[in-house]
N, C-alpha and C. Protein backbone atom coordinates (compact mmCIF):
# COMPACT_ATOMS: atom_id res chain seq x y z
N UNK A 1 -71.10 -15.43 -4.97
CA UNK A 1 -69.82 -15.51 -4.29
C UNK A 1 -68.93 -16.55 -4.93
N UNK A 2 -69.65 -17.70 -4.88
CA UNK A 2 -68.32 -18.70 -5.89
C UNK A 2 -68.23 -18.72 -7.30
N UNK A 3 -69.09 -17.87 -8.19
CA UNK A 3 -68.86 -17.55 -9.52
C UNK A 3 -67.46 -16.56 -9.01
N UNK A 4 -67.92 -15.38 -8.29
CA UNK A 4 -66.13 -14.31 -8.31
C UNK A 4 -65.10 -15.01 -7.92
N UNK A 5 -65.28 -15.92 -6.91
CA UNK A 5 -63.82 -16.74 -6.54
C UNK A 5 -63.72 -17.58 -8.06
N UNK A 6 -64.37 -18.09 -8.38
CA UNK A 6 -64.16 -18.80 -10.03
C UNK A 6 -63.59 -18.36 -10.65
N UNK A 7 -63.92 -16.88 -10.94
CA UNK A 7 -63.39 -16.00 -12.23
C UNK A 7 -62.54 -15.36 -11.85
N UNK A 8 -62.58 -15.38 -10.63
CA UNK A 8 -60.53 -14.64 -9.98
C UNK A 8 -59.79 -15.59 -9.44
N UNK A 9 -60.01 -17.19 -9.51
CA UNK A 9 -59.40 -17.87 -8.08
C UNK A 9 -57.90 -17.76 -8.71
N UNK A 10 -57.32 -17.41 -9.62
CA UNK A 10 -56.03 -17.19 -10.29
C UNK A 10 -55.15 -16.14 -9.31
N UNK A 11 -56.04 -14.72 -9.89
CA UNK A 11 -55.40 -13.51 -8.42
C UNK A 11 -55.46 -14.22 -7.43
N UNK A 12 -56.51 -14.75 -6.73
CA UNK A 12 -56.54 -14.75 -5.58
C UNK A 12 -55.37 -15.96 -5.40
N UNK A 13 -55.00 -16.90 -5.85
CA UNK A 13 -53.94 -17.40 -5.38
C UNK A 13 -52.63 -17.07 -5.69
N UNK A 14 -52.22 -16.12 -6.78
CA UNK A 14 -51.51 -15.34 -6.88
C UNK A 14 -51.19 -14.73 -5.38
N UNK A 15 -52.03 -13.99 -4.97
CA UNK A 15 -52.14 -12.70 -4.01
C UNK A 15 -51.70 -13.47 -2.79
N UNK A 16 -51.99 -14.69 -2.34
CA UNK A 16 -51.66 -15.56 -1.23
C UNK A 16 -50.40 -15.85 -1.56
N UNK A 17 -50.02 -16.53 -2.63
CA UNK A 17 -48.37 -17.12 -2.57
C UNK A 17 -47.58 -15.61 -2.34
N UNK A 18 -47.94 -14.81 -3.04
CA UNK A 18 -47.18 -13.13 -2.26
C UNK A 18 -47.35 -13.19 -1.02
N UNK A 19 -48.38 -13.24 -0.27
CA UNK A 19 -48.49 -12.84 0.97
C UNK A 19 -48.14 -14.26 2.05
N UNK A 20 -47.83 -14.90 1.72
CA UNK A 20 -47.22 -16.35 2.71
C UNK A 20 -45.88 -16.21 1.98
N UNK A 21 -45.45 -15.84 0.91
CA UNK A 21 -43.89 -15.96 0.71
C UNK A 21 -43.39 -14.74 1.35
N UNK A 22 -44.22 -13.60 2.18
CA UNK A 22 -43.40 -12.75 2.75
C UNK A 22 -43.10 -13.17 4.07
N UNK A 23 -43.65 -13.77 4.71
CA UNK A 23 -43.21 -14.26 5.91
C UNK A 23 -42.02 -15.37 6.33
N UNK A 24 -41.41 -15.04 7.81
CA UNK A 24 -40.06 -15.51 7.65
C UNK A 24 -40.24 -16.83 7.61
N UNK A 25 -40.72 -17.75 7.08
CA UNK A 25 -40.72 -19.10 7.33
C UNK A 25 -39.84 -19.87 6.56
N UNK A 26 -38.70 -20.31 7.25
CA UNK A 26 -37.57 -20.39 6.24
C UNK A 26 -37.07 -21.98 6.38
N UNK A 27 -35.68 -21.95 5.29
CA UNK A 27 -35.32 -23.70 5.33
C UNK A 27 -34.12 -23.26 5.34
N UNK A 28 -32.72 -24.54 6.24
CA UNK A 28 -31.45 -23.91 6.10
C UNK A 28 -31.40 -22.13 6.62
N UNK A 29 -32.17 -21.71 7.12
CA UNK A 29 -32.10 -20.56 7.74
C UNK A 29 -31.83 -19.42 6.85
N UNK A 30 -32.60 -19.46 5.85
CA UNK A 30 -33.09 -18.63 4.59
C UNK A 30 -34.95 -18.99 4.46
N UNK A 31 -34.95 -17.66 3.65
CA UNK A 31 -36.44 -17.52 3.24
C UNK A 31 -36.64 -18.38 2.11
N UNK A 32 -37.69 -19.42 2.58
CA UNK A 32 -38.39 -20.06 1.19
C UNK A 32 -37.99 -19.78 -0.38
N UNK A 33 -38.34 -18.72 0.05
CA UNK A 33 -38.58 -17.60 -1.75
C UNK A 33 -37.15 -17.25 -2.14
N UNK A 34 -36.32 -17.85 -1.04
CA UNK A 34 -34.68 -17.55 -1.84
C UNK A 34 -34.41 -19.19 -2.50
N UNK A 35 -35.42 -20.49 -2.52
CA UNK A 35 -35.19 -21.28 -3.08
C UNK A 35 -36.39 -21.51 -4.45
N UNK A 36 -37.22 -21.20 -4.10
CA UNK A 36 -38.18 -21.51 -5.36
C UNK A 36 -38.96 -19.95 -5.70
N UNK A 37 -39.32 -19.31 -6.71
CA UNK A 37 -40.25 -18.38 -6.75
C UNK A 37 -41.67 -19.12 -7.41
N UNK A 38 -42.38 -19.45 -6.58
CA UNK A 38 -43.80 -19.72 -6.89
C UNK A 38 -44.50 -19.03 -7.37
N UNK A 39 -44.05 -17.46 -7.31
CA UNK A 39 -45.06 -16.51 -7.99
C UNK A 39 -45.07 -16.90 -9.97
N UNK A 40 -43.90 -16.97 -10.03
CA UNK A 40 -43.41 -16.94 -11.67
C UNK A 40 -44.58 -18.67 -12.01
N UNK A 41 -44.30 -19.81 -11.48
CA UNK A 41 -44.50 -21.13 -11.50
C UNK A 41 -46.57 -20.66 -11.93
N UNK A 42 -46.55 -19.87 -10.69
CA UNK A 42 -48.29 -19.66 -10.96
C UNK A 42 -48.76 -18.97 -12.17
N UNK A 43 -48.12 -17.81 -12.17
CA UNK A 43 -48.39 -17.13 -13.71
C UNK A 43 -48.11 -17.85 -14.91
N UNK A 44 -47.05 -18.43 -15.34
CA UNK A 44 -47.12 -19.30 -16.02
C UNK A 44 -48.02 -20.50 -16.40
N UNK A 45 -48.32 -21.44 -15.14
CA UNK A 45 -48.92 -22.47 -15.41
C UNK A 45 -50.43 -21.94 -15.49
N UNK A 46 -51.04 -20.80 -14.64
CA UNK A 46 -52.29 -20.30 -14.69
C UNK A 46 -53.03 -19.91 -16.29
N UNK A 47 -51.64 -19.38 -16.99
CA UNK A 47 -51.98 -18.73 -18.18
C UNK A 47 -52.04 -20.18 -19.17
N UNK A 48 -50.99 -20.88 -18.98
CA UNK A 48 -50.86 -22.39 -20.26
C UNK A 48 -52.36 -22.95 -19.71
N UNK A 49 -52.84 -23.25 -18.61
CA UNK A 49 -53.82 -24.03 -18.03
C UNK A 49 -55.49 -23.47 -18.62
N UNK A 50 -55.08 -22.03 -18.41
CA UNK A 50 -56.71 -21.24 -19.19
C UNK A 50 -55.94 -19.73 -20.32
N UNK A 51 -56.19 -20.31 -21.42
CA UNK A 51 -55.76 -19.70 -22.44
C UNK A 51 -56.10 -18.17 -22.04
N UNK A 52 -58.04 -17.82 -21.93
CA UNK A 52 -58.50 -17.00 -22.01
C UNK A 52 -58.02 -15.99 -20.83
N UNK A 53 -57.29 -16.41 -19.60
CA UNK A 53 -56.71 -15.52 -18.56
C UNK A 53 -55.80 -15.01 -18.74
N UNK A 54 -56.17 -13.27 -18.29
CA UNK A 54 -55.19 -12.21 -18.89
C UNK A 54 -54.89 -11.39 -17.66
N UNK A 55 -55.83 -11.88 -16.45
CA UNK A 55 -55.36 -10.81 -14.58
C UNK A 55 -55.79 -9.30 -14.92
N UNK A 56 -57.38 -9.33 -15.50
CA UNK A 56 -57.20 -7.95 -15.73
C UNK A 56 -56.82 -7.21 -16.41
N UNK A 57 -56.43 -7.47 -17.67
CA UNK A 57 -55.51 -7.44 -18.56
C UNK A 57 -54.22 -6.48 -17.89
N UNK A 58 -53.78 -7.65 -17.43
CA UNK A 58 -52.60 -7.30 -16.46
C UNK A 58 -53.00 -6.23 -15.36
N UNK A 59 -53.66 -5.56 -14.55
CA UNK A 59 -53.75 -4.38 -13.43
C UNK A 59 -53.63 -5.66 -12.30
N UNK A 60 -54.22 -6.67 -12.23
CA UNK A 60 -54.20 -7.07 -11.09
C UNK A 60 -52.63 -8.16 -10.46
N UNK A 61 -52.07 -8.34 -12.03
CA UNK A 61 -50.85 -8.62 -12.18
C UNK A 61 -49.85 -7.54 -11.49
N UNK A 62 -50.40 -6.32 -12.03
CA UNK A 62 -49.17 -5.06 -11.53
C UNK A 62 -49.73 -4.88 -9.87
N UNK A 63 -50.98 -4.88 -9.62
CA UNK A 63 -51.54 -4.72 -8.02
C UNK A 63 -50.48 -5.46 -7.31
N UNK A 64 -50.34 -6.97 -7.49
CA UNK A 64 -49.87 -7.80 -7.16
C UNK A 64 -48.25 -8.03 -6.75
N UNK A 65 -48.04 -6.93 -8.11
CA UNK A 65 -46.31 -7.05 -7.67
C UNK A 65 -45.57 -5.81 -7.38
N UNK A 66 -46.72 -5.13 -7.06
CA UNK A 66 -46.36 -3.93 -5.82
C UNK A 66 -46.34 -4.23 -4.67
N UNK A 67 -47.24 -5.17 -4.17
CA UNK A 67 -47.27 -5.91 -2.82
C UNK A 67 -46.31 -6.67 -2.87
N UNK A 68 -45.45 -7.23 -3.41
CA UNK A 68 -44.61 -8.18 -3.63
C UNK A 68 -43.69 -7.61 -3.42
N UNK A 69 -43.45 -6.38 -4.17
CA UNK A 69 -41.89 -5.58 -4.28
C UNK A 69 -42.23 -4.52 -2.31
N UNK A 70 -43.14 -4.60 -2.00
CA UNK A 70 -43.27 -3.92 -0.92
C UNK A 70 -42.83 -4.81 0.37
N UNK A 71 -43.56 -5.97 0.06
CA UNK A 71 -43.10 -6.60 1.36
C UNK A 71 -41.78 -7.20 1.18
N UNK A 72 -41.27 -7.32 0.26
CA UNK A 72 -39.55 -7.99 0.02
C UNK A 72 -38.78 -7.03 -0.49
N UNK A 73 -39.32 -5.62 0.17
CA UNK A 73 -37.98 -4.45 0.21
C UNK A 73 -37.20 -4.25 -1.64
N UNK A 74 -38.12 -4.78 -2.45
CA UNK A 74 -37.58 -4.70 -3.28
C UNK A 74 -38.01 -3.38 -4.20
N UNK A 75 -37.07 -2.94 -5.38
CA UNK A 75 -37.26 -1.85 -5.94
C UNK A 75 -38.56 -2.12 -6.47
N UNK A 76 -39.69 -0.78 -6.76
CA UNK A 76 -40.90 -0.78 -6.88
C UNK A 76 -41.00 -0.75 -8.52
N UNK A 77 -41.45 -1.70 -8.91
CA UNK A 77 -41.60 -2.42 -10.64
C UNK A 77 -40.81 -3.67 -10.47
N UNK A 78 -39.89 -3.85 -10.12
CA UNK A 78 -38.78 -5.06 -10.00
C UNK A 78 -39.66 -6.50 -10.56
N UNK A 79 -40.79 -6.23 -9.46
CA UNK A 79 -41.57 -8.18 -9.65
C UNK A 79 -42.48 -7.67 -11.10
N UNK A 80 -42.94 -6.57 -11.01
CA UNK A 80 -43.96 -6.31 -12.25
C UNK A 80 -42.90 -6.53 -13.54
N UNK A 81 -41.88 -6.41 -14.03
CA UNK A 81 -40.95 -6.63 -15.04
C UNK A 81 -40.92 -8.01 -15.29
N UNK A 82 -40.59 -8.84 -14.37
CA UNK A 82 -40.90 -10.15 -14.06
C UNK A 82 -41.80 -10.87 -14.28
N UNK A 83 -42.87 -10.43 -14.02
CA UNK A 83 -44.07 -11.20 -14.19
C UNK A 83 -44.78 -10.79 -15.32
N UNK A 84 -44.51 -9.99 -16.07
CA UNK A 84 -45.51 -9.69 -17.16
C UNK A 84 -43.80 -10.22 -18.44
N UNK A 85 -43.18 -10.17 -18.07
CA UNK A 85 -42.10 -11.13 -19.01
C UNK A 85 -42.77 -12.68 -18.70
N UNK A 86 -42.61 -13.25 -18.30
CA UNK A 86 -43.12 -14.37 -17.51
C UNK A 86 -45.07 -14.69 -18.75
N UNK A 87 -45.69 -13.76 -18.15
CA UNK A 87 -46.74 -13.42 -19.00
C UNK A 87 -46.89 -13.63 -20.25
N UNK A 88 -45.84 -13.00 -20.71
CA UNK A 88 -45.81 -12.83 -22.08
C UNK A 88 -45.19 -13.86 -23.07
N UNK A 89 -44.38 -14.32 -22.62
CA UNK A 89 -44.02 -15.91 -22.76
C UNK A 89 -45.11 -16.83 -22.76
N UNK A 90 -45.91 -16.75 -21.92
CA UNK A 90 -47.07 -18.24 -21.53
C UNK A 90 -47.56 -17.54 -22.34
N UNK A 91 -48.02 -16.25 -22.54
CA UNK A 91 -49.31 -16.05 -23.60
C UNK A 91 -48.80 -16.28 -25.01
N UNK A 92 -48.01 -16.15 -25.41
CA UNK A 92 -47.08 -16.60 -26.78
C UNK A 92 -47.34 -18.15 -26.45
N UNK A 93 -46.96 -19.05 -25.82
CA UNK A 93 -46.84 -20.09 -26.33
C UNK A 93 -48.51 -20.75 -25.78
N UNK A 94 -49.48 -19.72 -25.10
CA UNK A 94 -50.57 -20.62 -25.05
C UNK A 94 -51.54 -20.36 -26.46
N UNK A 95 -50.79 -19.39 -27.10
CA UNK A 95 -51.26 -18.92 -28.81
C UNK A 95 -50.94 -19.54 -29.58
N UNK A 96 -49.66 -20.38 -29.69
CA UNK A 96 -49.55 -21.18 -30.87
C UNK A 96 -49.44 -22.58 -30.45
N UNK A 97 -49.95 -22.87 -29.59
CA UNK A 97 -50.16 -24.21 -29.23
C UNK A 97 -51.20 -25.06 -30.08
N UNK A 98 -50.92 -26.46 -30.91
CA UNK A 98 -52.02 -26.87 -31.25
C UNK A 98 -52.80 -27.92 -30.67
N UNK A 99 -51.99 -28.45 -29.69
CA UNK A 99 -52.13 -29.52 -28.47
C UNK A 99 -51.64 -29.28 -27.49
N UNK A 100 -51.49 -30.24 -26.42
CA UNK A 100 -50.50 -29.52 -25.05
C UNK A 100 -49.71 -30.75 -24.82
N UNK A 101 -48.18 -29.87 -25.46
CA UNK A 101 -47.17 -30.50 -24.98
C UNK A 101 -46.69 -30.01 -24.17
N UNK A 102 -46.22 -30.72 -22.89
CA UNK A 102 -45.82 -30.46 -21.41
C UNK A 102 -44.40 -29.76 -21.79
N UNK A 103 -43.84 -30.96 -22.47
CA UNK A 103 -42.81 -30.77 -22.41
C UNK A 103 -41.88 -28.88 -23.87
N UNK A 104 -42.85 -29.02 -24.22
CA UNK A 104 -42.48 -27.47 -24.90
C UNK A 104 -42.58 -26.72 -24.06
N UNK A 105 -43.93 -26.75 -23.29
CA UNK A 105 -44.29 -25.40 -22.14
C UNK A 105 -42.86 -25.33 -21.23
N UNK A 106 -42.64 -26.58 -20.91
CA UNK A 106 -41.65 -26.34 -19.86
C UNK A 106 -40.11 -26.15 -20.33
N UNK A 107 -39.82 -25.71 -21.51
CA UNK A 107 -38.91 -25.74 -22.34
C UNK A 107 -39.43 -23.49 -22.45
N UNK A 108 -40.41 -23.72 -22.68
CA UNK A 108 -40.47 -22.49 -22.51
C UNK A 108 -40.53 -21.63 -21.67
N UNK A 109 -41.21 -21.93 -20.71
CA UNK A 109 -41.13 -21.67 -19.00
C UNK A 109 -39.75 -21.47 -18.87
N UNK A 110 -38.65 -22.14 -19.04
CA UNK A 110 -37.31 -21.79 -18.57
C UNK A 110 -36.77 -21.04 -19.11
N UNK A 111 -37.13 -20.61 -20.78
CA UNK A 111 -36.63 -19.65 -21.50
C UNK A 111 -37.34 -18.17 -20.50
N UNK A 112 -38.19 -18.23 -20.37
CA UNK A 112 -39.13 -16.95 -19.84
C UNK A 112 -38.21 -16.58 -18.59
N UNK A 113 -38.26 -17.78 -17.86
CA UNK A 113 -37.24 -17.62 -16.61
C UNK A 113 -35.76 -17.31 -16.68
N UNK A 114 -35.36 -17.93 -16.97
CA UNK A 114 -33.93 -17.30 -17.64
C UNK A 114 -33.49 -15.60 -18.16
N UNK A 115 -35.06 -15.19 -19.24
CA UNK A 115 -34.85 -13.82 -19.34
C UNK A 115 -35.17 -12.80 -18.16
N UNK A 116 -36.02 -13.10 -17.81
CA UNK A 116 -36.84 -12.75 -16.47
C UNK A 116 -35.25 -12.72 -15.03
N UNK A 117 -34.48 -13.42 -15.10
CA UNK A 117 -33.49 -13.54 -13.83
C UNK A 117 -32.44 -12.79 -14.81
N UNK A 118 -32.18 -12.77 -15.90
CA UNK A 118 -31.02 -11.61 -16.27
C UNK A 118 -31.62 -10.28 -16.57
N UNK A 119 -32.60 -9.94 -16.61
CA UNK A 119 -33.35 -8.55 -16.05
C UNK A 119 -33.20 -8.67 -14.83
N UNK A 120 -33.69 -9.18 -14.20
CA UNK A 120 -33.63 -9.02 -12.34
C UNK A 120 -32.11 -8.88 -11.97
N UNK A 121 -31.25 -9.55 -12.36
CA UNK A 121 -30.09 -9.51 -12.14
C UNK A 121 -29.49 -8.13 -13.05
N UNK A 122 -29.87 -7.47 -13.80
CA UNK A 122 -29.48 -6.14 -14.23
C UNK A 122 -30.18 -5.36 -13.50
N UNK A 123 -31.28 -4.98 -12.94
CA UNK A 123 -31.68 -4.49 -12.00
C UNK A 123 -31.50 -4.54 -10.91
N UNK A 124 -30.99 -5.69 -10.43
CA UNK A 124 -30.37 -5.37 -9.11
C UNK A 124 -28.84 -4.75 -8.96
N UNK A 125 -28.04 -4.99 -10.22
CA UNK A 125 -27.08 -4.05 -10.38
C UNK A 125 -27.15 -3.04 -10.51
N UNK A 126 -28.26 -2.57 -11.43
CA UNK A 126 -28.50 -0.87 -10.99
C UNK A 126 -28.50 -0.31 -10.04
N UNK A 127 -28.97 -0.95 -9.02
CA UNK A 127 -30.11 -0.68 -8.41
C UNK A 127 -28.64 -0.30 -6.71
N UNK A 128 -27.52 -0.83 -7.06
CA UNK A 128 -26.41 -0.59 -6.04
C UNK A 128 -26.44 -2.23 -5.27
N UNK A 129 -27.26 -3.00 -5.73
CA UNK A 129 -27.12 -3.85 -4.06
C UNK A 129 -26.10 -4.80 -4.71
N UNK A 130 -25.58 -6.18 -3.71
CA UNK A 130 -24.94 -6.75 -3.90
C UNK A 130 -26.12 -8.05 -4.06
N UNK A 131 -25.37 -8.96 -4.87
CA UNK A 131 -26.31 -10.43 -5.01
C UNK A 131 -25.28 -11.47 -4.98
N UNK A 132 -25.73 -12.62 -5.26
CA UNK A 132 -25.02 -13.24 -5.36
C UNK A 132 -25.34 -14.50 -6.37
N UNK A 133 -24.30 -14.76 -7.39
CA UNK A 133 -24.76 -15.35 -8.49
C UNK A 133 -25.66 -16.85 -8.74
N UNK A 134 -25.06 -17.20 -7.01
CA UNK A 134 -24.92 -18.95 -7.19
C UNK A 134 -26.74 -18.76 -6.41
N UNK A 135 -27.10 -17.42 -5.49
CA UNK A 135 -28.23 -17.88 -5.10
C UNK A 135 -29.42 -17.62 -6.26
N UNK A 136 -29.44 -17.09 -7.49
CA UNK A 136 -29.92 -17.01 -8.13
C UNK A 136 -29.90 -17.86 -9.20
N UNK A 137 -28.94 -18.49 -9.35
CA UNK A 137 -28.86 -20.13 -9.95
C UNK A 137 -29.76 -21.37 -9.28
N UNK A 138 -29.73 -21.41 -7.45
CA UNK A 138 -30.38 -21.98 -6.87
C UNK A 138 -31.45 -21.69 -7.20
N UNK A 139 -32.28 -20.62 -7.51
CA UNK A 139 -33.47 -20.20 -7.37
C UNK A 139 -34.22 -20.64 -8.76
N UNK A 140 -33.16 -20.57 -9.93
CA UNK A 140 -33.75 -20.86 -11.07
C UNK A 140 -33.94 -22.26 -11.17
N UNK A 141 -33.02 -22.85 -10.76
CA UNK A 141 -33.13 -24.55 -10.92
C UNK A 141 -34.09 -25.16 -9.98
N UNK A 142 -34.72 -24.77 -8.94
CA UNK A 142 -35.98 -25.05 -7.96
C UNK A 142 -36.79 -24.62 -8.57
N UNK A 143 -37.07 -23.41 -8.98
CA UNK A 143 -38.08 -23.32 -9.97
C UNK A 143 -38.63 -23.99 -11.01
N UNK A 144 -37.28 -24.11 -11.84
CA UNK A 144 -38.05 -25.11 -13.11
C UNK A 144 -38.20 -26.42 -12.70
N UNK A 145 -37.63 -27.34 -11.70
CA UNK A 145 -38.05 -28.60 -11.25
C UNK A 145 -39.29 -28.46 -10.39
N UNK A 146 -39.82 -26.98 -10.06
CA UNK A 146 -40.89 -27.42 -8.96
C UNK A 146 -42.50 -26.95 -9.96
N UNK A 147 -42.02 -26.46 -11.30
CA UNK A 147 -42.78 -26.00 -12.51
C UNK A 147 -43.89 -27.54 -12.98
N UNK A 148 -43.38 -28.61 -12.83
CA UNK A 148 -44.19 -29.60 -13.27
C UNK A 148 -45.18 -29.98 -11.94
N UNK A 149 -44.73 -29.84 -10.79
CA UNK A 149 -45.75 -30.03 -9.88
C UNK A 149 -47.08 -29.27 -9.62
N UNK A 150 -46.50 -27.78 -9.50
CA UNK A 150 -47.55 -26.95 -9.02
C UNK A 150 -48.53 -26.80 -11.09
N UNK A 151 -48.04 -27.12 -12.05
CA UNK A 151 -48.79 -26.97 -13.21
C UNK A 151 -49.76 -28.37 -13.24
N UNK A 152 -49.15 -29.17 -13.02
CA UNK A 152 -50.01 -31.05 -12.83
C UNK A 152 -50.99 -30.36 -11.95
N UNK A 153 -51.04 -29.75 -10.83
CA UNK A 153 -51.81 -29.78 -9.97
C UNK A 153 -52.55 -28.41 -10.45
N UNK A 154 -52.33 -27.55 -10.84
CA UNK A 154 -53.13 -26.71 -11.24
C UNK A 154 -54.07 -27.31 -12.39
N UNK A 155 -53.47 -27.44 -13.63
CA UNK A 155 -54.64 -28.28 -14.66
C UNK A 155 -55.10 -29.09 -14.39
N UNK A 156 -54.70 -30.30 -12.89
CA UNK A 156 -55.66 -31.23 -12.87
C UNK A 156 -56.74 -30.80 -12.48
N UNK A 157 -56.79 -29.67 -11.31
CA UNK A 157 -57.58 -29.77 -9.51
C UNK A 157 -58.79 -28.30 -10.43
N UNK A 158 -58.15 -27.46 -10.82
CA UNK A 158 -59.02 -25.92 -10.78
C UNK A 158 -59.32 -25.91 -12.54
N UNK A 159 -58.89 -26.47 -13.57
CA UNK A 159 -58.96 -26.50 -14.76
C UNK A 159 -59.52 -27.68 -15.74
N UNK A 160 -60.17 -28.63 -14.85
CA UNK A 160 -60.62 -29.78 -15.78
C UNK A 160 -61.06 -29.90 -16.82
């Protein structure tokens, strides 16, 4: 039992920050997840933290952001575009890494994020809805400031 939580505890905390960021528990009388996306923060730092993690080679990544796009009404692929951009970034830079500089990852982390929110933001134009620019600015800039916490604490606590 604690070898599988070992060798999945990645999904599995993946699968929780989806499933506690769907609920209304909000700040300023908005949803959490309209200020930080923790999902992106985890995939990222999960992948820089253990080179060799791939989620399945991605299925449990896509499991994941069907539940995601299900419970936040969102178009179905929307978070999977996202997160395997996101992916693919950390796995690029956990490949040519020859040491670990914080500060590149997180230089790259924002590049990933950045492409990752002007896809989302072309998709949600497709897609008919209305957005709004400044809350997706909020969202990016909580993100990359909340990127050094939840990664410190991931490589310290589950990756020694």
């Amino acid at each position: 039992m604690i070898s599988f939580i070992g060798k999945y505890i990645a999904t599995i905390i993946l699968l929780i920050s989806v499933l506690l960021g769907s609920f209304d528990v909000g700040f300023l009388e908005k949803p959490i997840s309209n200020y930080i996306n923790i999902q992106l923060i985890l995939i990222f730092a999960f992948k820089i933290s253990n080179p060799n993690l791939n989620f399945g080679r991605g299925i449990y990544l896509f499991f994941i952001s069907i539940v995601n796009d299900s419970l936040n009404g969102l178009v179905f692929g929307t978070s999977a575009i996202l997160y395997f951009i996101v992916f693919a970034v950390a796995a690029f830079q956990s490949s040519i890494k020859l040491r670990s500089i914080f500060i590149s990852e997180w230089i790259a982390f924002a590049v990933s994020l950045l492409i990752a929110y002007i896809v989302f933001f072309g998709l949600i134009n497709l897609s008919g809805e209305n957005i709004v620019v400044f809350n997706i600015f909020v969202n990016f800039a909580f993100t990359i400031i909340g990127y050094p916490i939840l990664y410190f604490t991931i490589a310290r606590t589950l990756f020694k």
